[in-house]
N, C-alpha and C. Protein backbone atom coordinates (compact mmCIF):
# COMPACT_ATOMS: atom_id res chain seq x y z
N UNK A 1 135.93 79.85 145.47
CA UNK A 1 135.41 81.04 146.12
C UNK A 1 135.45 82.21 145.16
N UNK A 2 134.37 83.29 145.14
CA UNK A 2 134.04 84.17 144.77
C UNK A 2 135.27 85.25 144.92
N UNK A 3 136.02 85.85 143.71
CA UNK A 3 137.07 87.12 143.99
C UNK A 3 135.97 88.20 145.08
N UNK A 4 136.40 88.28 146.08
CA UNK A 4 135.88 90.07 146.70
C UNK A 4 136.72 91.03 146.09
N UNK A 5 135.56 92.45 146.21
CA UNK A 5 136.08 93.68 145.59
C UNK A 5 135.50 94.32 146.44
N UNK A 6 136.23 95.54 146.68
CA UNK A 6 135.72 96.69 147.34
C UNK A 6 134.66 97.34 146.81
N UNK A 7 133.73 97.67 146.95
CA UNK A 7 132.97 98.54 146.77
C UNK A 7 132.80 100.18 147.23
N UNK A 8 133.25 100.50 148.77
CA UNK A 8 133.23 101.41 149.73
C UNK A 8 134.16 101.20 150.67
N UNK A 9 134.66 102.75 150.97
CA UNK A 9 135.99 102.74 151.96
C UNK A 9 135.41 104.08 152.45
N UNK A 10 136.10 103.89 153.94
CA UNK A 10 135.73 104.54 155.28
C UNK A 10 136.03 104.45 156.24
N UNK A 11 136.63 105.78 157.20
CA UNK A 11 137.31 105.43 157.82
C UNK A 11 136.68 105.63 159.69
N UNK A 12 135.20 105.56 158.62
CA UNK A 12 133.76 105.50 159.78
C UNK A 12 133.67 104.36 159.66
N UNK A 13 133.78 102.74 160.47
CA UNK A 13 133.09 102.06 160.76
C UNK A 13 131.35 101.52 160.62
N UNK A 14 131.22 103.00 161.15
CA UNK A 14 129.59 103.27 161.24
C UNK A 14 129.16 103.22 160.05
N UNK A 15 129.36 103.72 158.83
CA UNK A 15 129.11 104.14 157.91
C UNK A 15 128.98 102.97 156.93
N UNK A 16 129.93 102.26 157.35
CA UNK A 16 129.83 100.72 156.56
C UNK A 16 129.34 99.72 157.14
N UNK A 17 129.59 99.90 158.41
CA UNK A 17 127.82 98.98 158.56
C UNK A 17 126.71 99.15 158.47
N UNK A 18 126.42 99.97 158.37
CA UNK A 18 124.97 100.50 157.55
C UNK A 18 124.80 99.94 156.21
N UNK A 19 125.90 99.90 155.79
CA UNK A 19 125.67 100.03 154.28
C UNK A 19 125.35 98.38 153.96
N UNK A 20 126.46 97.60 154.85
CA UNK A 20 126.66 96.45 154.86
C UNK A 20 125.48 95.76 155.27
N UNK A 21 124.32 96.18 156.29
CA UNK A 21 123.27 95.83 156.49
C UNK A 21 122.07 95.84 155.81
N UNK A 22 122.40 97.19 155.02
CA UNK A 22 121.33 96.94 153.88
C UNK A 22 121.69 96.42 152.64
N UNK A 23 123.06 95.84 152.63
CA UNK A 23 122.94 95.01 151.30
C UNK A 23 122.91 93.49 151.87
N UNK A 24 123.26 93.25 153.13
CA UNK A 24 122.77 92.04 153.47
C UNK A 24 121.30 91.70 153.66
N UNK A 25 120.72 92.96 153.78
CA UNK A 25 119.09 92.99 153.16
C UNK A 25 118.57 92.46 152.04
N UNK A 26 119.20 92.87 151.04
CA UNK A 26 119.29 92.82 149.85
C UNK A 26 119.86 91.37 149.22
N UNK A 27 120.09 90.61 149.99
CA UNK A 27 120.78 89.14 150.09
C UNK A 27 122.01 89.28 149.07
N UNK A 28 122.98 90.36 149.26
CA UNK A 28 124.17 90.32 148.83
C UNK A 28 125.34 89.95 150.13
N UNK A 29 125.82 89.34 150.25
CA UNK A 29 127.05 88.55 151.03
C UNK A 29 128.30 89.69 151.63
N UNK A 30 128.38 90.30 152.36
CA UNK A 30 129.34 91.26 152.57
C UNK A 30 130.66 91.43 153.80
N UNK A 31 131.53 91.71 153.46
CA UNK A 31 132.25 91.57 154.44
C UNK A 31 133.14 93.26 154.41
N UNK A 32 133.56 93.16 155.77
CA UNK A 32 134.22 94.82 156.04
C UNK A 32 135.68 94.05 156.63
N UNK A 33 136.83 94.62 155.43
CA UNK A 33 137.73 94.30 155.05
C UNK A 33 138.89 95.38 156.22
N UNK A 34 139.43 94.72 157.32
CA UNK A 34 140.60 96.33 158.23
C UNK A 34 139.13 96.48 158.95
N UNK A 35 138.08 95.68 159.43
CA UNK A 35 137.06 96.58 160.44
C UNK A 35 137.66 96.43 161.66
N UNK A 36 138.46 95.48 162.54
CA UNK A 36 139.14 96.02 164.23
C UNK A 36 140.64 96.54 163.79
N UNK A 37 141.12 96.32 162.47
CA UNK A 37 142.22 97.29 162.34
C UNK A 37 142.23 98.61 162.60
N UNK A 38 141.33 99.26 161.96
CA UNK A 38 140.94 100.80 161.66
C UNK A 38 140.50 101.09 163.00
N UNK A 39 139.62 100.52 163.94
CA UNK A 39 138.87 100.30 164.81
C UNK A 39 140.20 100.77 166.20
N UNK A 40 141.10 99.84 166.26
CA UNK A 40 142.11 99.98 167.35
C UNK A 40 143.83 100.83 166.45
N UNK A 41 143.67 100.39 165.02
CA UNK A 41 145.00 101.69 164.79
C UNK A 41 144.84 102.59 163.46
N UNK A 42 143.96 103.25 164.05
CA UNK A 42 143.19 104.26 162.93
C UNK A 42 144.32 105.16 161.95
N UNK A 43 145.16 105.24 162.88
CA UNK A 43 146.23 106.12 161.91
C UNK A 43 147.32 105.51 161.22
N UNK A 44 146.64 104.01 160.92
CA UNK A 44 147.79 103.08 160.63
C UNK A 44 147.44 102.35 159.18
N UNK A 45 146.41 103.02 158.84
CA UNK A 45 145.92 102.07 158.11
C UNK A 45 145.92 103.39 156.42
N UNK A 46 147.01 104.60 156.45
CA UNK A 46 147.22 105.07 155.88
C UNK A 46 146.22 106.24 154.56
N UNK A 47 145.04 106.13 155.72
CA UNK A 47 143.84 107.09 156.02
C UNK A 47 142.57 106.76 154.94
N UNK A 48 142.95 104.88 154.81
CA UNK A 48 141.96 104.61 153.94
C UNK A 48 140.80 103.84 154.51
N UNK A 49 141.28 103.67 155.81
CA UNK A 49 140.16 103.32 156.61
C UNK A 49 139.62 102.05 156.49
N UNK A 50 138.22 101.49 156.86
CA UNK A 50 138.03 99.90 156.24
C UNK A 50 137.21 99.55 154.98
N UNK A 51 137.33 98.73 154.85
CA UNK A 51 136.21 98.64 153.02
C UNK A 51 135.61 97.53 153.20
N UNK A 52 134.64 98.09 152.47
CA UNK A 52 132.84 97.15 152.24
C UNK A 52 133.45 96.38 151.23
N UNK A 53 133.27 94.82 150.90
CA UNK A 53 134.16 94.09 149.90
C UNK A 53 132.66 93.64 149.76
N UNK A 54 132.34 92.87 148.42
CA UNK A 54 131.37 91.96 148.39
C UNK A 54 131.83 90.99 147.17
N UNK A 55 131.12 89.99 146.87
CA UNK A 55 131.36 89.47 145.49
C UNK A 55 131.69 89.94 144.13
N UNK A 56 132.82 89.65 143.57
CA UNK A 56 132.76 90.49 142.18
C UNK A 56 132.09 90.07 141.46
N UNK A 57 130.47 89.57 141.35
CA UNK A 57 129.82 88.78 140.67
C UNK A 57 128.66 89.88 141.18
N UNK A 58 128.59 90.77 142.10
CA UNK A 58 127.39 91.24 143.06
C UNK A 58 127.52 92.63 143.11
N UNK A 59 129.06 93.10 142.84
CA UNK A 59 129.17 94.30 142.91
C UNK A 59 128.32 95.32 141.73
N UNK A 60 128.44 95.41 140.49
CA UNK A 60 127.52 96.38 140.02
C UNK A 60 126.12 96.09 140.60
N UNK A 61 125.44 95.50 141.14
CA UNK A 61 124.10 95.33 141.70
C UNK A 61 124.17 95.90 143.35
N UNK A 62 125.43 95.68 144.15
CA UNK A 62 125.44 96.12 145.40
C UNK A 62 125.89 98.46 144.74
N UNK A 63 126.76 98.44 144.28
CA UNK A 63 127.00 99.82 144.05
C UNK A 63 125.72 100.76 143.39
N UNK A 64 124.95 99.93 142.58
CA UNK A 64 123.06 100.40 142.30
C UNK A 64 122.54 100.88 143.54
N UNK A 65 122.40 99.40 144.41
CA UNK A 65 122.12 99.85 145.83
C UNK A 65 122.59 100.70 146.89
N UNK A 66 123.44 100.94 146.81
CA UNK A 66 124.06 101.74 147.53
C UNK A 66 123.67 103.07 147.29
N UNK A 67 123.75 103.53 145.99
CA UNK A 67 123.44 104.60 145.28
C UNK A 67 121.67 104.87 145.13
N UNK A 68 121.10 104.25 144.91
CA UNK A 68 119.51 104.23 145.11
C UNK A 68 119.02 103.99 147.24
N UNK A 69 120.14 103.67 147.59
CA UNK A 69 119.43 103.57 148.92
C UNK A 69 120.36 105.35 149.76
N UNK A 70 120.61 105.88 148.93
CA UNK A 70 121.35 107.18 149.57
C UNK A 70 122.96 106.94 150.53
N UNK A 71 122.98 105.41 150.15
CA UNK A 71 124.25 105.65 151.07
C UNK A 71 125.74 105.44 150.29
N UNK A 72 125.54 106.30 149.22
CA UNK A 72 126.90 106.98 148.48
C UNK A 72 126.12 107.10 146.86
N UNK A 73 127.49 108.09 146.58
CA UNK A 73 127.15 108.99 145.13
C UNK A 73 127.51 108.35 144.32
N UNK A 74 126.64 108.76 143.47
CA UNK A 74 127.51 108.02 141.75
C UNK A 74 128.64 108.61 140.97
N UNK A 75 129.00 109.90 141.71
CA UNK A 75 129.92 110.41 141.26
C UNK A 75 130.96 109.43 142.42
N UNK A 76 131.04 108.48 142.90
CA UNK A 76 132.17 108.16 143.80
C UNK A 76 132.53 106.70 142.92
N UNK A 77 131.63 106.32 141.77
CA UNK A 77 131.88 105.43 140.84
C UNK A 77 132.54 105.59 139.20
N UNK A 78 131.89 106.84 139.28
CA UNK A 78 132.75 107.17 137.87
C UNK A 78 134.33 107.56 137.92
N UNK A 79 134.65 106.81 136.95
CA UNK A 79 135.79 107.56 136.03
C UNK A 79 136.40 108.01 135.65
């Protein structure tokens, strides 16, 4: 199996499934890592909320997308 990596953290739900839908558009494989954690103990999860994981084989191509489809900055990738 493929290492997952985070790509995106949020402690909107909403926000990552969006994101998650358009990279499953994009036929990248995605999973939301703490999504009924955050969901039922929001203040437990030490305000990092849940994360967009995908393949570490997929990620610089999913974080392109993300960034060309408006749903996060490239300043949230650098350095």
């Amino acid at each position: 199996m493929n290492e997952l990596v985070t790509i995106k953290t949020s402690p909107f739900i909403s926000d990552l499934a969006v994101a998650k839908s358009y990279l499953e558009s994009e036929n990248i494989l995605c999973f939301i890592k703490n999504e009924h954690t955050s969901l039922l103990y929001p203040f437990f999860s030490n305000n990092s909320g849940a994360q967009l994981q995908v393949p570490l084989a997929d990620a610089k191509r999913a974080i392109k997308l993300l960034i060309e489809g408006g749903l996060a900055r490239k300043e949230d990738y650098e350095e």
